[in-house]
N, C-alpha and C. Protein backbone atom coordinates (compact mmCIF):
# COMPACT_ATOMS: atom_id res chain seq x y z
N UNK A 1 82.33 -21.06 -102.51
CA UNK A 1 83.66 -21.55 -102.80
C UNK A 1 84.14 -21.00 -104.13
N UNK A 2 85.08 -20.01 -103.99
CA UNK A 2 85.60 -19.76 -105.29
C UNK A 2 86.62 -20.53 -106.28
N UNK A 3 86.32 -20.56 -107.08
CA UNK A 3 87.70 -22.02 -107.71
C UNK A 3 89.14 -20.54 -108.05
N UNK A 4 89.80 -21.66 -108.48
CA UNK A 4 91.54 -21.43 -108.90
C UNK A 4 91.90 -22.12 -109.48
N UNK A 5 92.52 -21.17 -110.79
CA UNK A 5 92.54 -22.54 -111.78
C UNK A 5 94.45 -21.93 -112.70
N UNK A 6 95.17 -22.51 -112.45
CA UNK A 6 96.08 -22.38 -113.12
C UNK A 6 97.01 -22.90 -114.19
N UNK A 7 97.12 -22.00 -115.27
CA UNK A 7 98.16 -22.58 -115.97
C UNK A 7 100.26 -22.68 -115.85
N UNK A 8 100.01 -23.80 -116.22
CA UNK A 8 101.24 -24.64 -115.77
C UNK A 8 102.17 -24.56 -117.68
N UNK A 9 103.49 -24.16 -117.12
CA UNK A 9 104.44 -24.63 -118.18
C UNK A 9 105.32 -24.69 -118.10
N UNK A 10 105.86 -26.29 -118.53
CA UNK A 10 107.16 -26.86 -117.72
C UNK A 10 107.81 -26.94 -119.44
N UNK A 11 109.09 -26.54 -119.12
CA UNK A 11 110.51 -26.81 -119.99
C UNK A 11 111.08 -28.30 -119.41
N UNK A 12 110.85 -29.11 -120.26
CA UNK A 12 111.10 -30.31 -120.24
C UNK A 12 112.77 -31.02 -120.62
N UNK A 13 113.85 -31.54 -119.58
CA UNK A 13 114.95 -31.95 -120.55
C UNK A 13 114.58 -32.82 -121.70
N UNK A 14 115.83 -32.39 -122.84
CA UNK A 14 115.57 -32.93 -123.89
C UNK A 14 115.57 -34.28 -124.01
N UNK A 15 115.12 -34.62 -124.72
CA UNK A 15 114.42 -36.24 -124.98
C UNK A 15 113.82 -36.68 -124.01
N UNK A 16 113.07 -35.86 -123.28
CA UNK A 16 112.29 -36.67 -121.64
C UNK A 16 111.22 -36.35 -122.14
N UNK A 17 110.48 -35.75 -123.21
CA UNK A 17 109.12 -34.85 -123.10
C UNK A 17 108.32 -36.27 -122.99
N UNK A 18 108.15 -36.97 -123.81
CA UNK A 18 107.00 -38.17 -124.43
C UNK A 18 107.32 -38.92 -122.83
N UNK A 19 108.21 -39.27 -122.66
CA UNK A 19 108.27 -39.65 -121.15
C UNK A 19 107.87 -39.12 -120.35
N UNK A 20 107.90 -38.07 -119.76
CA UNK A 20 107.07 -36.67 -118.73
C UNK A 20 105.91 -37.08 -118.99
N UNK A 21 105.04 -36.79 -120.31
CA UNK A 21 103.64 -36.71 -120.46
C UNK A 21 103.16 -38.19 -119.81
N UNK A 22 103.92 -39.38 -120.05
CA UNK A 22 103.36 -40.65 -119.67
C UNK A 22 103.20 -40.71 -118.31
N UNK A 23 104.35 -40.10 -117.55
CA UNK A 23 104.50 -40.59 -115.84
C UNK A 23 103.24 -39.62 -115.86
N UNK A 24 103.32 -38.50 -116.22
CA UNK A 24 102.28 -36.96 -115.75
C UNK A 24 100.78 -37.74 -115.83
N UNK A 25 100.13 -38.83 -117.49
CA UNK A 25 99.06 -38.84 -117.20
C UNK A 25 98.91 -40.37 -116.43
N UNK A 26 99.45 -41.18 -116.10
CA UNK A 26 99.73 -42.23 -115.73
C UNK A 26 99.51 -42.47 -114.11
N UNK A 27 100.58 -41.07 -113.47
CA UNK A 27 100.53 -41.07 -111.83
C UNK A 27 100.22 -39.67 -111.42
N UNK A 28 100.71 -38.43 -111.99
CA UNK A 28 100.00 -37.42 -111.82
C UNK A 28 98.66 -36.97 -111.95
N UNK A 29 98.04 -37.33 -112.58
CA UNK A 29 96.72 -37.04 -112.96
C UNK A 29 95.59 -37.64 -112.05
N UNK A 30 95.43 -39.19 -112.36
CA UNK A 30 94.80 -40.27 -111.31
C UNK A 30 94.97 -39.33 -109.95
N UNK A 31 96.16 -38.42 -109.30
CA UNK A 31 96.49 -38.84 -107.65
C UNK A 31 95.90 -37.41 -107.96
N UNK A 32 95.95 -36.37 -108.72
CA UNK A 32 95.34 -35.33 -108.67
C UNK A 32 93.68 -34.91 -108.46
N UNK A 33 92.88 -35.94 -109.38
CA UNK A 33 92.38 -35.51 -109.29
C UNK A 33 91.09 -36.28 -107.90
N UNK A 34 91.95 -37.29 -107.25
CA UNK A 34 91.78 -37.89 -105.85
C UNK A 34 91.59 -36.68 -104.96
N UNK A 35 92.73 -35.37 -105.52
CA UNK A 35 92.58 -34.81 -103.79
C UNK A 35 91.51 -33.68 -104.88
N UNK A 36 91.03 -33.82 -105.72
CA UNK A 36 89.93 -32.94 -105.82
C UNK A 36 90.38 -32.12 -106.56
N UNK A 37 91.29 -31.75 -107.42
CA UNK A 37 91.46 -31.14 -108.39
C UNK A 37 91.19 -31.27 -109.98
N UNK A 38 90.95 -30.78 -110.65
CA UNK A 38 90.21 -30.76 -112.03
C UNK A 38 91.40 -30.49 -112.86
N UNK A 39 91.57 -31.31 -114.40
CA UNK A 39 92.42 -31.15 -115.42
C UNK A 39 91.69 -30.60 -116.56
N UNK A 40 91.94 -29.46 -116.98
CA UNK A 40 91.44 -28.57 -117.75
C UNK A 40 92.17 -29.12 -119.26
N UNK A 41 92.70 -29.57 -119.45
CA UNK A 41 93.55 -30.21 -121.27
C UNK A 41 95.32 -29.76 -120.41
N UNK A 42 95.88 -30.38 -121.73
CA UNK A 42 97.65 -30.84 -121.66
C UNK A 42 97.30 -30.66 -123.09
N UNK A 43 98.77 -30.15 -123.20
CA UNK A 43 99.20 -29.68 -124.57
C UNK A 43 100.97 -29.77 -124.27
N UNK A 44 101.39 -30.12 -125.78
CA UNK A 44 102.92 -30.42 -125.75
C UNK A 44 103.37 -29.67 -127.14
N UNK A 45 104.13 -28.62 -126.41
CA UNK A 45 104.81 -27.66 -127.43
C UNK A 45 106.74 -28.15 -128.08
N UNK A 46 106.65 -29.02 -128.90
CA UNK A 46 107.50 -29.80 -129.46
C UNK A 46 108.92 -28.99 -129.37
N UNK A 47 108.47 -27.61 -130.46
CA UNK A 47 109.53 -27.00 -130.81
C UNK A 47 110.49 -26.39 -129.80
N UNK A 48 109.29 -25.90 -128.26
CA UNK A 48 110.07 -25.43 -127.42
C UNK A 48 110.42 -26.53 -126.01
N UNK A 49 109.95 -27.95 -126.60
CA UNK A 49 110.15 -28.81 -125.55
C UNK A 49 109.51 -28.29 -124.17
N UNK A 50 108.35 -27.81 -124.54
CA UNK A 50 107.32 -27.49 -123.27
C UNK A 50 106.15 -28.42 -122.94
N UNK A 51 105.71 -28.65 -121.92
CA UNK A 51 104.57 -29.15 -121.41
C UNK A 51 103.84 -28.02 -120.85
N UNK A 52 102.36 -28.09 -121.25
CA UNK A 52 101.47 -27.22 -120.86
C UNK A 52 99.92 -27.72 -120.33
N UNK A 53 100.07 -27.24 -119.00
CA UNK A 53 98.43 -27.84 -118.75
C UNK A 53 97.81 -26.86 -117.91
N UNK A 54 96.53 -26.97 -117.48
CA UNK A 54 95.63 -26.16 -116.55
C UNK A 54 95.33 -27.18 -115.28
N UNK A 55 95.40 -26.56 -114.91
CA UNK A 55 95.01 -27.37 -112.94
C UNK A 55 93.86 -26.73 -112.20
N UNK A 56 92.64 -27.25 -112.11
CA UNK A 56 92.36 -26.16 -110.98
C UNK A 56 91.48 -26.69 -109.48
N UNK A 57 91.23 -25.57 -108.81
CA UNK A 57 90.70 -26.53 -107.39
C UNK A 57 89.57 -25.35 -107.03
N UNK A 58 88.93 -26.31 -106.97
CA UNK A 58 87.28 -25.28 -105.99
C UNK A 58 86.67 -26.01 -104.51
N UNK A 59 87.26 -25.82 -103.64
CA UNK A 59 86.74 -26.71 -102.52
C UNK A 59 86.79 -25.61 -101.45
N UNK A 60 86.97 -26.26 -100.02
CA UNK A 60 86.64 -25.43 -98.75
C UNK A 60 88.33 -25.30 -98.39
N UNK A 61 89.76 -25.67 -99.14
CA UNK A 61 90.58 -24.86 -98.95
C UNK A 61 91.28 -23.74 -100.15
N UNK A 62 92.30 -23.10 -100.13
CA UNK A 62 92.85 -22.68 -100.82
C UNK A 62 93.30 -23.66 -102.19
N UNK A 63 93.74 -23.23 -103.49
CA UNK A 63 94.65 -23.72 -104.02
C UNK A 63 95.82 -24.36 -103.47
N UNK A 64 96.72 -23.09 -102.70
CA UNK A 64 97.94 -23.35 -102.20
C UNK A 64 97.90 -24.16 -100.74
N UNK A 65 97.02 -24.07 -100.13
CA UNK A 65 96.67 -25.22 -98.96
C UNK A 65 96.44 -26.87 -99.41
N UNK A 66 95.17 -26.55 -100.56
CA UNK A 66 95.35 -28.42 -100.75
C UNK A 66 96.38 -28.47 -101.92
N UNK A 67 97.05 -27.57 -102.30
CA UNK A 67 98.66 -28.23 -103.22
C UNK A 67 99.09 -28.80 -102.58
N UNK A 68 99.81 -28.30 -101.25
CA UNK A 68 100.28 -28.62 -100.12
C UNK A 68 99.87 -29.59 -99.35
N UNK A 69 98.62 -30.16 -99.07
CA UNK A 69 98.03 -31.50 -98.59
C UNK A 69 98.47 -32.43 -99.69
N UNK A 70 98.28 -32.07 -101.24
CA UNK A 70 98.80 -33.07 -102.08
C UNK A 70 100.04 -33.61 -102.36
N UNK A 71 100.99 -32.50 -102.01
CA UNK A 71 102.39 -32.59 -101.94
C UNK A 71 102.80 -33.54 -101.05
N UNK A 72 102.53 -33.27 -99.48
CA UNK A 72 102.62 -33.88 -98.35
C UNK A 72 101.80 -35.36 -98.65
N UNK A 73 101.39 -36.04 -98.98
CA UNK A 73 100.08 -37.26 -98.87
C UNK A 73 101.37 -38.05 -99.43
N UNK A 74 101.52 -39.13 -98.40
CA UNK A 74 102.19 -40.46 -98.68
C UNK A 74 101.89 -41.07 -100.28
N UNK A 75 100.79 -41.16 -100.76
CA UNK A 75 100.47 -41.38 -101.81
C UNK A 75 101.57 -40.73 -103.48
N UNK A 76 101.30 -39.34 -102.98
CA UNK A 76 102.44 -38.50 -103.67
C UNK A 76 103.81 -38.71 -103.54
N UNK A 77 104.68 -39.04 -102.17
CA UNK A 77 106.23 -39.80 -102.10
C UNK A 77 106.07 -40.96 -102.43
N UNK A 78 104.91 -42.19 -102.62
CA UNK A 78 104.86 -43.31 -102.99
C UNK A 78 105.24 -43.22 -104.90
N UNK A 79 104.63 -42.32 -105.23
CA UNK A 79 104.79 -42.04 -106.20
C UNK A 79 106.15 -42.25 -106.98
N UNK A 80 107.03 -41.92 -106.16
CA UNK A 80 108.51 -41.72 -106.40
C UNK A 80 109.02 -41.01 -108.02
N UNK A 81 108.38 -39.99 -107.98
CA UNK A 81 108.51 -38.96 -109.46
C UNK A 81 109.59 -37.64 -108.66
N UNK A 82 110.30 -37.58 -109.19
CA UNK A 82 111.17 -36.50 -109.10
C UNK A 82 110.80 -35.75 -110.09
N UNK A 83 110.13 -34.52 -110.06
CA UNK A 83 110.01 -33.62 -111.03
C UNK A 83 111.24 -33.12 -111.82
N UNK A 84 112.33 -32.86 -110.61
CA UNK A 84 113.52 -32.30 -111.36
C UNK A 84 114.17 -33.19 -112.44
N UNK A 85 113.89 -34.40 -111.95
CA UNK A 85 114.49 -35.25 -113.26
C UNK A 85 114.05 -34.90 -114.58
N UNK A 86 112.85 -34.32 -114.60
CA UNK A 86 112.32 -34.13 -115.92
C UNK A 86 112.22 -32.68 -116.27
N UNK A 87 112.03 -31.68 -115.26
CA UNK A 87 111.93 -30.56 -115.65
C UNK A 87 112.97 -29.72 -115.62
N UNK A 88 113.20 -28.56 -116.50
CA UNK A 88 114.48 -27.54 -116.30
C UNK A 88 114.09 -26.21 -115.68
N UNK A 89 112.48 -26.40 -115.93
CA UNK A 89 111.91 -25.09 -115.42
C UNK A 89 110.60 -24.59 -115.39
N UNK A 90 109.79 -24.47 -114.64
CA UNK A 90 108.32 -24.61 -114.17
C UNK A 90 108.02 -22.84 -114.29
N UNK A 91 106.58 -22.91 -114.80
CA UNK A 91 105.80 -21.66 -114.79
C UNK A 91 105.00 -21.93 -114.39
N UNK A 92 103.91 -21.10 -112.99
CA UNK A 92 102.47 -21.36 -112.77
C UNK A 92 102.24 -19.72 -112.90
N UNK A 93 101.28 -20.06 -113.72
CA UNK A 93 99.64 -18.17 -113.79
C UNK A 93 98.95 -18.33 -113.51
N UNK A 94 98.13 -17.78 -112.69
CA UNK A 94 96.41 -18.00 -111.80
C UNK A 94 96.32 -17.42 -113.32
N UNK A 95 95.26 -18.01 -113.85
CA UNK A 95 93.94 -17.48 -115.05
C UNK A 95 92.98 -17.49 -114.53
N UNK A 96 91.87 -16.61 -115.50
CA UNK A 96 90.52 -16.49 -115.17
C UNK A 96 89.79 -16.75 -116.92
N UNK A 97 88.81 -17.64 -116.45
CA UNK A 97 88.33 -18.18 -117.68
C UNK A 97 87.33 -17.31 -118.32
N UNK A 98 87.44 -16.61 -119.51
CA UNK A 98 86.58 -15.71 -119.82
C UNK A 98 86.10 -16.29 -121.38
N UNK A 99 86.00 -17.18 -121.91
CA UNK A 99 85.54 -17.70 -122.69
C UNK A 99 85.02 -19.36 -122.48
């Protein structure tokens, strides 16, 4: 099983950041790492109103297959988080950990 591990960086609307990070470690995190995914650190870049974290998954599907089981899982619409409410603009990079 090869893992996949990506970094994430979201442009946050203004004055939502400290809010984002709460819902993110509060209901994102807990339901994440249920379907088997690993949180590598979160970091919050003030000046550029960014959120930054690592995600990654090593199991018997893809990354983009169990995103997609996680996306889809009642658990996740129970959730009731609208990303867009908080974000202006999302980055994902497959990395490879060399240190």
């Amino acid at each position: 099983m090869a893992g996949t591990t990506q970094l994430r960086t979201y442009t946050v609307r203004d004055g939502l950041l400290d809010e984002w990070v709460e819902r993110w470690r509060g209901d994102v995190v807990p339901l994440r790492r249920k379907w088997g995914f690993g949180i590598g650190g979160a970091w919050v870049d003030r000046g550029r109103n960014q959120f930054l974290w690592l995600i990654s998954y090593r199991g018997p599907e893809t990354f983009a297959e169990r995103n997609a089981l996680y996306w889809a899982s009642p658990e996740r619409e129970a959730m009731c988080l609208d990303p867009g409410a908080y974000l202006l603009h999302t980055e994902d990079r497959m990395v490879e950990r060399r240190y």
